[in-house]
Protein backbone atom coordinates (compact mmCIF):
# COMPACT_ATOMS: atom_id res chain seq x y z
CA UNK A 1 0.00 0.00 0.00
CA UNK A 2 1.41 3.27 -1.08
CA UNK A 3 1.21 5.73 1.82
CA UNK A 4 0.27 9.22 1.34
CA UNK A 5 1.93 12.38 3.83
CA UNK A 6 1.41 15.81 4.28
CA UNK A 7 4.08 17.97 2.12
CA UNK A 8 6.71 20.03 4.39
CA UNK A 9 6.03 22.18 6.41
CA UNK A 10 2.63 20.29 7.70
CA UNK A 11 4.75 16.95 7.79
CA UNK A 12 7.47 17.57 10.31
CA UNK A 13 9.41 13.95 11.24
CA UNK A 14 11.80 15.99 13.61
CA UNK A 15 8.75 16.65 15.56
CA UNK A 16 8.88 13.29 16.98
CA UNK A 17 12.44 13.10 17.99
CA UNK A 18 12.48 16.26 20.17
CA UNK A 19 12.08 15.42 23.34
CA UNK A 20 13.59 11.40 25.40
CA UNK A 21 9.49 11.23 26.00
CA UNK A 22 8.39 12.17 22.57
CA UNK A 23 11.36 9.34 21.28
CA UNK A 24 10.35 6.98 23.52
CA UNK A 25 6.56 6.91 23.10
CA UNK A 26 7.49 6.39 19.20
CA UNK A 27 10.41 3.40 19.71
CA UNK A 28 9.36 0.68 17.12
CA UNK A 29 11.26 -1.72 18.97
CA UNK A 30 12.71 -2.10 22.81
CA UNK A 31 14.91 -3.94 24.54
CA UNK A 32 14.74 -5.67 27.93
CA UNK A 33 16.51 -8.28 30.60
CA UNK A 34 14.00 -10.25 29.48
CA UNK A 35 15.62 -10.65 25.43
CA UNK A 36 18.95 -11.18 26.73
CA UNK A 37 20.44 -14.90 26.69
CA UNK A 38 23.91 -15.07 28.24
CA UNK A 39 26.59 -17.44 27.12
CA UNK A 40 29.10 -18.48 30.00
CA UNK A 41 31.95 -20.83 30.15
CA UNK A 42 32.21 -23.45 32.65
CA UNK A 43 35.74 -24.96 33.70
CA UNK A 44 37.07 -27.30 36.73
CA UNK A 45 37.79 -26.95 39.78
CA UNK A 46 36.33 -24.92 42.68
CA UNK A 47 36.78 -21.25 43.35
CA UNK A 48 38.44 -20.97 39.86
CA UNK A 49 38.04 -18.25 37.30
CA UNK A 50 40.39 -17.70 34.02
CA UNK A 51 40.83 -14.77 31.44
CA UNK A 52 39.80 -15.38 27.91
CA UNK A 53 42.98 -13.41 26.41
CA UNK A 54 41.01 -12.74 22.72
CA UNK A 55 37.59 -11.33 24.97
CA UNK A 56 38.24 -9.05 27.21
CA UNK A 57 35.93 -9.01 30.16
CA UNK A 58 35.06 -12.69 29.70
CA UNK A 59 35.94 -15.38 32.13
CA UNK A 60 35.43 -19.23 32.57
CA UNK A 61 34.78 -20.33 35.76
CA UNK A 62 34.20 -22.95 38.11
CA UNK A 63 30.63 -24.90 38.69
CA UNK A 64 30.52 -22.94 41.97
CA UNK A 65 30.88 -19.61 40.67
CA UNK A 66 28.77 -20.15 37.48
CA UNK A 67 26.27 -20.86 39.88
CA UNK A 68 26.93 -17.96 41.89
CA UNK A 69 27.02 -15.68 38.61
CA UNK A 70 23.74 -17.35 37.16
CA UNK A 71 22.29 -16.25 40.70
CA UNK A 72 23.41 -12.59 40.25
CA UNK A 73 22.57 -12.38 36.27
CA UNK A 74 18.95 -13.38 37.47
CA UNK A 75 18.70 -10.31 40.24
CA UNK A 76 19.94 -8.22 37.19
CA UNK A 77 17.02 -9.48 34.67
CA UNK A 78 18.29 -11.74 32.38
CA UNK A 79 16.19 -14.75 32.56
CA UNK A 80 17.86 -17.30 30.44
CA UNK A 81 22.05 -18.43 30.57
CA UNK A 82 24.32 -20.67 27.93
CA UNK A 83 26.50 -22.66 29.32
CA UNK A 84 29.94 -23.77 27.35
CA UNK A 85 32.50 -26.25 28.98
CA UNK A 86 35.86 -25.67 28.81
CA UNK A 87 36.92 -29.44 29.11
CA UNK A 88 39.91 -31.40 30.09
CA UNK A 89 42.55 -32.47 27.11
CA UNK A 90 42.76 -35.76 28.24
CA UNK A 91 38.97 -36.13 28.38
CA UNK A 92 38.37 -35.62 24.56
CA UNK A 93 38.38 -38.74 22.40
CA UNK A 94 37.44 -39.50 18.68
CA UNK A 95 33.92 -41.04 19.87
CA UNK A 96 33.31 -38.25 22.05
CA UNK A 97 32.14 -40.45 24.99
CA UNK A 98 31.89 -37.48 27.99
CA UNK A 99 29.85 -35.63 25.66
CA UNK A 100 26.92 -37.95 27.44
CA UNK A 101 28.57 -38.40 30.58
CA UNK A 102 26.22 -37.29 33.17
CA UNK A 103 28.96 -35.97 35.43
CA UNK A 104 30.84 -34.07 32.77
CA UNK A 105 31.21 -30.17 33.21
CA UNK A 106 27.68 -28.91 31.46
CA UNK A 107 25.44 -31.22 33.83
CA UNK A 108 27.12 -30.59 37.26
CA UNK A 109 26.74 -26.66 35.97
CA UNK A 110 22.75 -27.34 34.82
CA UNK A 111 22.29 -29.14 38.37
CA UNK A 112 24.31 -26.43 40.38
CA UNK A 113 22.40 -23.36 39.49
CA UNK A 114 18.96 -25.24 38.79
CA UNK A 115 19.55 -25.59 42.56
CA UNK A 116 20.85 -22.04 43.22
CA UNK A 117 18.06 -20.49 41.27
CA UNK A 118 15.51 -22.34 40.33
CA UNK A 119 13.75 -19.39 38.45
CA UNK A 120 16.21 -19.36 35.95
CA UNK A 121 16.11 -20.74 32.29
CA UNK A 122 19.20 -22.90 31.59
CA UNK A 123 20.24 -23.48 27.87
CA UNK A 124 22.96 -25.85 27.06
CA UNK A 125 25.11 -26.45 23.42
CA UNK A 126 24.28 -29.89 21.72
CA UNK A 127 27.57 -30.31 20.13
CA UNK A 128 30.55 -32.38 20.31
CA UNK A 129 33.54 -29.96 19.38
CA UNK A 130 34.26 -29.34 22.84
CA UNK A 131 34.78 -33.28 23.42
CA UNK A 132 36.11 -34.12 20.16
CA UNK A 133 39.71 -34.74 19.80
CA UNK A 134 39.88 -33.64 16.30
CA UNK A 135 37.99 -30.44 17.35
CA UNK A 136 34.71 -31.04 14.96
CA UNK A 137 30.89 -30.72 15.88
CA UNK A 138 30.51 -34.52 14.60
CA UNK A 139 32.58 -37.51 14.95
CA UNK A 140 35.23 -37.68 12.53
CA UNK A 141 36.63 -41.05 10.61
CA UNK A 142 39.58 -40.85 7.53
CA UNK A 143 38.86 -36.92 7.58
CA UNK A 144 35.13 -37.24 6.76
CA UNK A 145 32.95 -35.93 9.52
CA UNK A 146 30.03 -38.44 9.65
CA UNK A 147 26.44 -37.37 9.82
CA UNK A 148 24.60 -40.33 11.25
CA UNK A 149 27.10 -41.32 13.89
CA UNK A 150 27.66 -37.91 14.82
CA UNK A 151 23.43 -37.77 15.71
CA UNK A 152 23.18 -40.99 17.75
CA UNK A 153 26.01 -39.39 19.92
CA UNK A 154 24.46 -35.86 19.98
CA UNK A 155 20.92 -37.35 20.58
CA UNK A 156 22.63 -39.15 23.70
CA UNK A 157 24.27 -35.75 24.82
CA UNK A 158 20.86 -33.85 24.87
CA UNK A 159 19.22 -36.83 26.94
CA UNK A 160 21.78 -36.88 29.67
CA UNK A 161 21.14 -32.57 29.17
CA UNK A 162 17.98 -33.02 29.92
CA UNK A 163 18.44 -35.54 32.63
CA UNK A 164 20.14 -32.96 34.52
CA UNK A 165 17.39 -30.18 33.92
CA UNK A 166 18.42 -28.29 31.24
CA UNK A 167 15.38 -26.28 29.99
CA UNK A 168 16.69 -25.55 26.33
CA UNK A 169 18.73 -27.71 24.09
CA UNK A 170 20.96 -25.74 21.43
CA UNK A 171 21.85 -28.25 19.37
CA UNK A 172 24.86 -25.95 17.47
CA UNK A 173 26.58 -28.89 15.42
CA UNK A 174 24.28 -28.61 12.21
CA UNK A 175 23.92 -32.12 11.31
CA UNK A 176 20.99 -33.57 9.04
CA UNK A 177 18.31 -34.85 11.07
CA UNK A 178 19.63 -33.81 14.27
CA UNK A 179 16.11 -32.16 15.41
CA UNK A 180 13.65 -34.91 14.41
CA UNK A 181 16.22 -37.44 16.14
CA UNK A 182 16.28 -35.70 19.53
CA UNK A 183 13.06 -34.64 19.54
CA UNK A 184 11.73 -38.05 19.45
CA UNK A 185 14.33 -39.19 22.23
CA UNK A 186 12.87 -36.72 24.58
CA UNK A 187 9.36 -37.42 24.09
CA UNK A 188 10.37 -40.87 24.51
CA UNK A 189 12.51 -40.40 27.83
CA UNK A 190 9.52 -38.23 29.34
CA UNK A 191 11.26 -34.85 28.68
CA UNK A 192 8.40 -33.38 26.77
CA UNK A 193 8.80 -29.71 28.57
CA UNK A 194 12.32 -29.72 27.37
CA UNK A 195 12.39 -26.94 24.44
CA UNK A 196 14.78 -27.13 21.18
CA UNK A 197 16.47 -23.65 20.15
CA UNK A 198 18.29 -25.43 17.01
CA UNK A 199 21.15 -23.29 15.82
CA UNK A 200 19.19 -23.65 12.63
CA UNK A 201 21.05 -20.92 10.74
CA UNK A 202 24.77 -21.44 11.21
CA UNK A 203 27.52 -20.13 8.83
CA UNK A 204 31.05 -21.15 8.57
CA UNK A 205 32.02 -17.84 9.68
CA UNK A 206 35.45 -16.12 10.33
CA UNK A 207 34.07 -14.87 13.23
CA UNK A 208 34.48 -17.78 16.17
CA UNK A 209 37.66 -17.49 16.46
CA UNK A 210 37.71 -16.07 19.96
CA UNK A 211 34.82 -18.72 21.16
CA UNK A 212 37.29 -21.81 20.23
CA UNK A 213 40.04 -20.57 22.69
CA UNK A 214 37.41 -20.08 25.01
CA UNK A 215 36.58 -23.79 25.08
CA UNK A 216 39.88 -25.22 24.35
CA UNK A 217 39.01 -26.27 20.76
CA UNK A 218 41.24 -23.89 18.47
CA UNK A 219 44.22 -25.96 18.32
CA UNK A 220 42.48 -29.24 17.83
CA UNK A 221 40.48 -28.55 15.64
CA UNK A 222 41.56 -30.24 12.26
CA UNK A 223 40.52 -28.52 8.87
CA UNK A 224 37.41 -26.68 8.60
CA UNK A 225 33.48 -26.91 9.34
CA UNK A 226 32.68 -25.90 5.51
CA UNK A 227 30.73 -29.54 4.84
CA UNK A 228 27.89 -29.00 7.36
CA UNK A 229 28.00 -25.18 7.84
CA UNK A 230 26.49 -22.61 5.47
CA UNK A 231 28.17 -20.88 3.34
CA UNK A 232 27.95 -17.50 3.65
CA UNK A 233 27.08 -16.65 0.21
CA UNK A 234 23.29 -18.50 0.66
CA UNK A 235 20.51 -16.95 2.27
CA UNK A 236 18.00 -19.38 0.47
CA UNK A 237 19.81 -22.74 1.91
CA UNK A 238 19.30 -20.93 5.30
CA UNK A 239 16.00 -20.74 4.85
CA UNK A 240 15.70 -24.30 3.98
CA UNK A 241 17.46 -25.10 6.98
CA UNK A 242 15.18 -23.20 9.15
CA UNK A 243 11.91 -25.19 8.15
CA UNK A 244 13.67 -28.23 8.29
CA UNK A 245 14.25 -27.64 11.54
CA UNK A 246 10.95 -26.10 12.56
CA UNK A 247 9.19 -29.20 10.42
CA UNK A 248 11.00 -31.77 12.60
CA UNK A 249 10.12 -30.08 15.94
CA UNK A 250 12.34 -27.00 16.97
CA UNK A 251 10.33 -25.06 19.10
CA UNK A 252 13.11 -21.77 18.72
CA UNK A 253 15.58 -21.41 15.68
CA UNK A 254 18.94 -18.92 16.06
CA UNK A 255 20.96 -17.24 13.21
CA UNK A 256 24.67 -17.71 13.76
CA UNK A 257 26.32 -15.12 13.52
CA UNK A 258 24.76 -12.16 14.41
CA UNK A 259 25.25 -8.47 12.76
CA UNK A 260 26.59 -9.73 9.57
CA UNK A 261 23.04 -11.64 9.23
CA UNK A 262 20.54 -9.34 10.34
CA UNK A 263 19.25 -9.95 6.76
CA UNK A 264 18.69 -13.22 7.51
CA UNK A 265 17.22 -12.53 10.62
CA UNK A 266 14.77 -10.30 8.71
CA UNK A 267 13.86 -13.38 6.43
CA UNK A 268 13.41 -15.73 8.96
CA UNK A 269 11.37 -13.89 11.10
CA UNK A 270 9.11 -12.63 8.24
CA UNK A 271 8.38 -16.21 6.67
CA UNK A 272 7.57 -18.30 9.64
CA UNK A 273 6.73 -16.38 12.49
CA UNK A 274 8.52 -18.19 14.63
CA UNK A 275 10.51 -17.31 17.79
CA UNK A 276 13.79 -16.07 16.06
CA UNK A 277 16.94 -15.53 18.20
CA UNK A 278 20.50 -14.63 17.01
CA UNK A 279 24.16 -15.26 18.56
CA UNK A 280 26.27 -12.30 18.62
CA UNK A 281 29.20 -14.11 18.49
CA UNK A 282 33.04 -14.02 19.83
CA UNK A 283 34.04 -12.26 17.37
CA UNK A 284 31.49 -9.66 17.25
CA UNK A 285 32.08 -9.46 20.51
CA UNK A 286 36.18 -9.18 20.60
CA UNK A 287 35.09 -6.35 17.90
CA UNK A 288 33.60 -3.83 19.99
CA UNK A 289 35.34 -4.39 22.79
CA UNK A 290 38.92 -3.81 21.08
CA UNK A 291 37.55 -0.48 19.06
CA UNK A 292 36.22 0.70 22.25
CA UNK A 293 39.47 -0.12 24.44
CA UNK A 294 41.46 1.89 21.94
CA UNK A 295 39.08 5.05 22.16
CA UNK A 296 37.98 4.45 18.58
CA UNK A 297 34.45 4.21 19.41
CA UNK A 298 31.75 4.52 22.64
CA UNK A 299 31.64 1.14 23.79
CA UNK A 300 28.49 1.41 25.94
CA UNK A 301 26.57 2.74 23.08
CA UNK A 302 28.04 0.65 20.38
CA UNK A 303 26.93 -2.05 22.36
CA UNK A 304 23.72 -1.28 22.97
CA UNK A 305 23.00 -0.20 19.32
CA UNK A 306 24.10 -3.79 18.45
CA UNK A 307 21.49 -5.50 20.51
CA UNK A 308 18.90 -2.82 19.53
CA UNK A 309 19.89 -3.78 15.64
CA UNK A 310 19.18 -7.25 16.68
CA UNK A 311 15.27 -6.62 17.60
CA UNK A 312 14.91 -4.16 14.67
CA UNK A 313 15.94 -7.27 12.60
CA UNK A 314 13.03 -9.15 13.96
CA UNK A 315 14.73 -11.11 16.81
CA UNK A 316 12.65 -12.10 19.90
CA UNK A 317 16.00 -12.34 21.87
CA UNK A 318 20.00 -12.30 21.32
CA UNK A 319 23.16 -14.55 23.28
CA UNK A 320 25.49 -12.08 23.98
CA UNK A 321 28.38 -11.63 25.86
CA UNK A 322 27.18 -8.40 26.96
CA UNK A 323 23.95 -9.17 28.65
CA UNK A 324 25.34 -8.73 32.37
CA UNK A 325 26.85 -5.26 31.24
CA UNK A 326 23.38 -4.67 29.19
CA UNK A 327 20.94 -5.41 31.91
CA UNK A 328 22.77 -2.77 33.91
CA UNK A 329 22.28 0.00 31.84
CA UNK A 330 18.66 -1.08 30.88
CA UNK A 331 17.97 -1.19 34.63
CA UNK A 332 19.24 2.22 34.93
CA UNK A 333 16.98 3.59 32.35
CA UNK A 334 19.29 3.45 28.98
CA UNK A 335 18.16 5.67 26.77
């Protein structure tokens, strides 16, 4: 429909933006605690926390004080937290095997804040890079990462997940049939409140660089992720990938990365309606926070202007390594 205005001066659009009320009462799109997922890394030990060197201001730490950070994220608004294992070298093998273990690093974190705040949503990552010894989402044999094989073990990961009360399964490793298989597990093992957020959208980006050190994969990993990522180049096979996904039971789907596929954002959102989330990555991350640690640009607002770009796009939430720093400016009125 082609929309008719008033001719200047009767049409003034600066009108609206004169006054913080005037802009507010006109803000096509808001941002809250609420639309904030938080990605955190888990390692061993007790009492431990260590510096990501390629993300400044992120930290892994122990079970304890995930816990104990999940417990202050929640007073702070955010409502939902990713956890990521940073696990023991001599624990990753070519099959994988402590991906499923229900003692592994993930599960004692799910169990320690379910029981430190029970209010809280806990999402986990279906995906065996941070197990594998070859450092690949799927189980690799002669160089060839296999599909099948890879979603047995995955579909065993998300039960022992969900065993230990995980509320949302990110199943990140983009493998065919990943969704319908683990779906039908859970319904199966009685976990039919347990909700999918398949990483439905997920490029083979240059921009995870900084997440790999975080969990320990970067040097192990061998090759690339090119044969069961997107390429970048194809919006369309995205797409496809999304009502796959949806078709086979995903209750959520994300868009991996973030900024540099708002577009896609915009498409998925549009054509199915469905909750649509996005990852703003490592490197998206690392971005910011090295422009803004050189004076380059305002790092606060930078910041929040990325997460505001995200809901423009159509998101219904972002992960993002900001969301403790972003809750504390929304809380304070962030204009």
């Amino acid at each position: 429909m082609t929309r008719r205005f008033a001719e200047f001066p009767a049409t003034r659009t600066r009108r609206l933006r004169r006054t913080p009320a005037l802009r507010a009462l006109v803000r096509e799109a808001r941002l809250s605690g609420d639309d904030l997922i938080w990605p955190v890394f888990v390692c061993d030990g007790a009492g431990v926390t260590q510096e990501v060197a390629s993300m400044p201001g992120v930290i892994r730490r122990s079970v304890d004080l995930t816990a104990a950070a999940a417990a202050e994220a929640f007073a702070a608004g955010i409502r939902t937290i990713c956890l990521f294992p940073y696990t023991d070298p001599a624990l990753k093998t070519d099959l994988c095997e402590e991906a499923w273990n229900p003692d592994n690093l993930s599960n004692r974190a799910i169990r320690a804040i379910k029981a430190e705040v029970p209010g809280i949503s806990v999402m986990t990552d279906v995906a065996l890079d941070p197990y594998n010894a070859q450092g690949h989402d799927g189980i690799v044999r002669d160089g060839e990462i296999l599909n099948d094989e890879s979603v047995a073990a995955l579909v065993k990961m998300a039960l022992a997940q969900a065993d230990a009360g995980a509320d949302i399964l990110g199943p990140s490793d983009m493998m065919d049939g990943r969704i319908g298989a683990m779906r039908t597990a859970l319904e199966a093992a009685g976990h039919q409140g347990v909700t999918i957020m398949s990483y439905a959208a997920k490029y083979a980006s240059a921009f995870y660089g900084p997440f790999r050190d975080a969990v320990g994969a970067s040097g192990a990993l061998k090759g690339d992720k090119k044969t069961y990522q997107l390429d970048p180049a194809n919006a369309e096979e995205g797409l496809r990938c999304v009502e796959r996904d949806l078709a086979e039971g995903a209750d959520m789907v994300m868009v991996k990365p973030g900024m540099p596929y708002l577009d896609i954002c915009r498409r998925v959102k549009d054509r199915f309606g469905c909750p649509t989330f996005a990852y703003q990555v490592s490197g998206e991350y690392a971005m910011i926070r090295a422009a803004a640690g050189n004076g380059w640009i305002d790092g606060e607002r930078a910041m929040m202007e990325s997460l505001m770009a995200f809901r423009r796009a159509g998101c219904d939430g972002v992960l993002t390594y900001f969301a403790p720093e972003a809750a504390g400016l929304i809380a304070k009125g962030w204009e």
